[in-house]
C-alpha atoms as a PDB file:
ATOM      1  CA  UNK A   1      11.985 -22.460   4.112  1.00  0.00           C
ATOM      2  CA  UNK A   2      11.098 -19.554   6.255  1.00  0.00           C
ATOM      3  CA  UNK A   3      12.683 -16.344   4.439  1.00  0.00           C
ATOM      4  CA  UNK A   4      12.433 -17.464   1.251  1.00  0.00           C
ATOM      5  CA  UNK A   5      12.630 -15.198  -1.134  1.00  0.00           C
ATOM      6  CA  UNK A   6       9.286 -16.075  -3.551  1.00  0.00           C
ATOM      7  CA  UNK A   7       7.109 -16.931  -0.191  1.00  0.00           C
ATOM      8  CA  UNK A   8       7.738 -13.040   0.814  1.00  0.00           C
ATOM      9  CA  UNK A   9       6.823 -12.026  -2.664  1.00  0.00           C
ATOM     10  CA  UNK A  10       3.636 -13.610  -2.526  1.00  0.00           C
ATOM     11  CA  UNK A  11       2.680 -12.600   1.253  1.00  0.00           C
ATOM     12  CA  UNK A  12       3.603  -8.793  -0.533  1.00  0.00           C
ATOM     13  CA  UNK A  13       1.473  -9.640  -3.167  1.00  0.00           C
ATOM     14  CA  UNK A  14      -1.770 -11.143  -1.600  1.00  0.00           C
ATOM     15  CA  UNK A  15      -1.572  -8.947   1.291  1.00  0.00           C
ATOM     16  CA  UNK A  16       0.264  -5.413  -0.012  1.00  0.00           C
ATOM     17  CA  UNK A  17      -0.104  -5.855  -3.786  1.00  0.00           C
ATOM     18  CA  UNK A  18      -3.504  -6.127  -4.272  1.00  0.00           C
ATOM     19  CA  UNK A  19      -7.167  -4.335  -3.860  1.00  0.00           C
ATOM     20  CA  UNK A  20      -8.599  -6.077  -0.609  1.00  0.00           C
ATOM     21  CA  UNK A  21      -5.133  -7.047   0.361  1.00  0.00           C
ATOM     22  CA  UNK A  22      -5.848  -4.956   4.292  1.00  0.00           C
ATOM     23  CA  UNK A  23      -9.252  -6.911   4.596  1.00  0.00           C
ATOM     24  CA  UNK A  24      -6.961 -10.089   3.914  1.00  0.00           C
ATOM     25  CA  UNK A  25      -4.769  -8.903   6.350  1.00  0.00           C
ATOM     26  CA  UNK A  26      -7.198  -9.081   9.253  1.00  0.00           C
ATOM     27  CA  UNK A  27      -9.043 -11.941   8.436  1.00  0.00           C
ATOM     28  CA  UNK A  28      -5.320 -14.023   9.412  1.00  0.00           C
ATOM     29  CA  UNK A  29      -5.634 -11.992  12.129  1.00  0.00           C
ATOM     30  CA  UNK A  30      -8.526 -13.598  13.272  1.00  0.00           C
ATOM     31  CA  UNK A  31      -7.803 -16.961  12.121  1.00  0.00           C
ATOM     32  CA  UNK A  32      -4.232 -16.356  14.226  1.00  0.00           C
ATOM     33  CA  UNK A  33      -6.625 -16.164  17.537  1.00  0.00           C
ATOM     34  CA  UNK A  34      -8.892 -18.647  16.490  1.00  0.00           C
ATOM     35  CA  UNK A  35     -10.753 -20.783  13.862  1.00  0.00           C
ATOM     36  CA  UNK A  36     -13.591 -18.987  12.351  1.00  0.00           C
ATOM     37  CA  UNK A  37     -16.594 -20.124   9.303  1.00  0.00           C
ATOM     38  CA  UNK A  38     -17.348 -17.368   7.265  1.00  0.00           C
ATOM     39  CA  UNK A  39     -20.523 -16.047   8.267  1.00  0.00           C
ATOM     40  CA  UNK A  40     -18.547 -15.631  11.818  1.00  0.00           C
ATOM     41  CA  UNK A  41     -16.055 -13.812  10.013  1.00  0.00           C
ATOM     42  CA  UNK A  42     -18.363 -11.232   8.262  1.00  0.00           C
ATOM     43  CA  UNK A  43     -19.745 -10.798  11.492  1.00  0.00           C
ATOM     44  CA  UNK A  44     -16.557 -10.440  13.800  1.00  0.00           C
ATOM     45  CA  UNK A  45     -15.319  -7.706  10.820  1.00  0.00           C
ATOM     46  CA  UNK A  46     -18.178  -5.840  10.132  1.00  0.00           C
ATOM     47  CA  UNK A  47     -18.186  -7.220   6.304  1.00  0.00           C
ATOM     48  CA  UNK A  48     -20.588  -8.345   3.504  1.00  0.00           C
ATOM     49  CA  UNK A  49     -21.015 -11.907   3.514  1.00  0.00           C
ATOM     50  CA  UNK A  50     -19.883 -12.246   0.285  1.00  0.00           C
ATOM     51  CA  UNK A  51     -16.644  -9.700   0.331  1.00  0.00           C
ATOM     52  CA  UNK A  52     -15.381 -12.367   3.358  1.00  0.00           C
ATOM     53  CA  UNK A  53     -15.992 -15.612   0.576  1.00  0.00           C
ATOM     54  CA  UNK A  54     -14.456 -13.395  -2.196  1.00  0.00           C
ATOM     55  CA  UNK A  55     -10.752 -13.048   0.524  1.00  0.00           C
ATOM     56  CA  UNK A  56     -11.018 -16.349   2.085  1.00  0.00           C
ATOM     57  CA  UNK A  57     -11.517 -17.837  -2.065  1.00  0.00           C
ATOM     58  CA  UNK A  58      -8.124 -15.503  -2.691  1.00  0.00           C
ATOM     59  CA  UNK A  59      -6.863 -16.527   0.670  1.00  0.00           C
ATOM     60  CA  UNK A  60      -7.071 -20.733  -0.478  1.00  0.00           C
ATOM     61  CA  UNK A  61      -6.024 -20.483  -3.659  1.00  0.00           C
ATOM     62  CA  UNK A  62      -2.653 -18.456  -2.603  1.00  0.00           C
ATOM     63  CA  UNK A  63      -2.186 -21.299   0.340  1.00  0.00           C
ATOM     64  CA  UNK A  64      -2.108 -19.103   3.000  1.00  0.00           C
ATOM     65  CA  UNK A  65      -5.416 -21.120   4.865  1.00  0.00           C
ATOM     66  CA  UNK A  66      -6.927 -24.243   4.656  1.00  0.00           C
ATOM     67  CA  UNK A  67     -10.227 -25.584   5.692  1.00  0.00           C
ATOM     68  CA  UNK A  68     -11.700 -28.273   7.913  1.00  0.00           C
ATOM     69  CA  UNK A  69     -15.237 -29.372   7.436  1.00  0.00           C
ATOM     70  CA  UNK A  70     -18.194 -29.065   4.883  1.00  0.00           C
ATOM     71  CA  UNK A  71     -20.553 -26.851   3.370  1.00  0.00           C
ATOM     72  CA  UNK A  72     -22.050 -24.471   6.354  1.00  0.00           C
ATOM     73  CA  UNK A  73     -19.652 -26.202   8.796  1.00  0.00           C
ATOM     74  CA  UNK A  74     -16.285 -25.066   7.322  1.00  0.00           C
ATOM     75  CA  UNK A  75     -13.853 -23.313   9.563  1.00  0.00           C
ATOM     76  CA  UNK A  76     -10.695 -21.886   8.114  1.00  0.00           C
ATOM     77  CA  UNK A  77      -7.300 -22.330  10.080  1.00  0.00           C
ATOM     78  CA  UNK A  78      -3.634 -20.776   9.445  1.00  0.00           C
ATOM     79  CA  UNK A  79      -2.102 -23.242   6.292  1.00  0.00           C
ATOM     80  CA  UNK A  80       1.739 -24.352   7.292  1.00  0.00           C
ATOM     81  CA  UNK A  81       2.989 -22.884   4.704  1.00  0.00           C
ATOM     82  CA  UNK A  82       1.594 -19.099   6.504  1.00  0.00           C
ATOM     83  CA  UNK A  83       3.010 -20.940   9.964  1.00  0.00           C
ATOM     84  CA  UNK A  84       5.854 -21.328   8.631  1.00  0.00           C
ATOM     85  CA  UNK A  85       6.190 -17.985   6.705  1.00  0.00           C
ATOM     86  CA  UNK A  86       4.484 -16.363   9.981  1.00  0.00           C
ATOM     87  CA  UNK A  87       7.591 -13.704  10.491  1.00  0.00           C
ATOM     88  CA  UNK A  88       7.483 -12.426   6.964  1.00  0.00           C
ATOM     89  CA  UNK A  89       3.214 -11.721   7.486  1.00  0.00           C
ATOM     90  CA  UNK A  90       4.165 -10.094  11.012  1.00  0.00           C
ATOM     91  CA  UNK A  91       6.596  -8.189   9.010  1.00  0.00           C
ATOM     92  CA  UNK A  92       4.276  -6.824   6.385  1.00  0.00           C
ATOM     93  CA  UNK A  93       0.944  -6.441   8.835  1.00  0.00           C
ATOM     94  CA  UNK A  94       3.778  -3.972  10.868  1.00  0.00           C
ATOM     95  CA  UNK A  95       4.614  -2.100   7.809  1.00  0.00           C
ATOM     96  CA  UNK A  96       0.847  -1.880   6.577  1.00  0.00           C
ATOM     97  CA  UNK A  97       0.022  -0.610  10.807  1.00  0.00           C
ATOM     98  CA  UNK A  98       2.488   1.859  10.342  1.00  0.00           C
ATOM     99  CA  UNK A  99       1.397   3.351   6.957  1.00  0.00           C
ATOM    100  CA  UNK A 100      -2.308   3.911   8.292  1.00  0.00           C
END
């Protein structure tokens, strides 16, 4: 499963593709060190509240986290299917590090 091809078109697309797709970028980045809610998000990154439920919303639906917990006591982890697909991310957050 890792390199194939529609997984890396999506990880393009959520993460390269799109507006917000560099805020997206660093929020896995987090996640990658640790679990983190949203509000601990916003404030580990500096961001609106709302901006960080906007990417995590995009970041669900695409599959590349998944949650544990309710309501205020959420925290977001790394889906498998991003595990899995992990080399293809580290590809694209070089790329994206490089254009900056």
């Amino acid at each position: 499963m890792a390199n194939d091809p529609d997984a890396k078109r999506l990880l393009w697309f959520v993460f390269a593709g799109s507006r917000g797709g560099l805020n997206r970028l660093k929020i896995i980045s987090k996640l990658k060190e640790k679990p983190f809610n949203t509000n601990q998000l916003a404030k580990e990154m500096n961001l609106d509240y709302k901006a960080i439920q906007h990417h995590i919303k995009v970041l669900e639906k695409n599959n590349m986290i998944s949650k544990v917990g309710e309501k205020y006591g959420v925290a977001y982890f790394i889906s498998n299917f991003l595990e899995v697909n992990m080399e293809t991310f580290e590809e694209i957050e070089a790329k994206l590090d490089k254009s900056k």
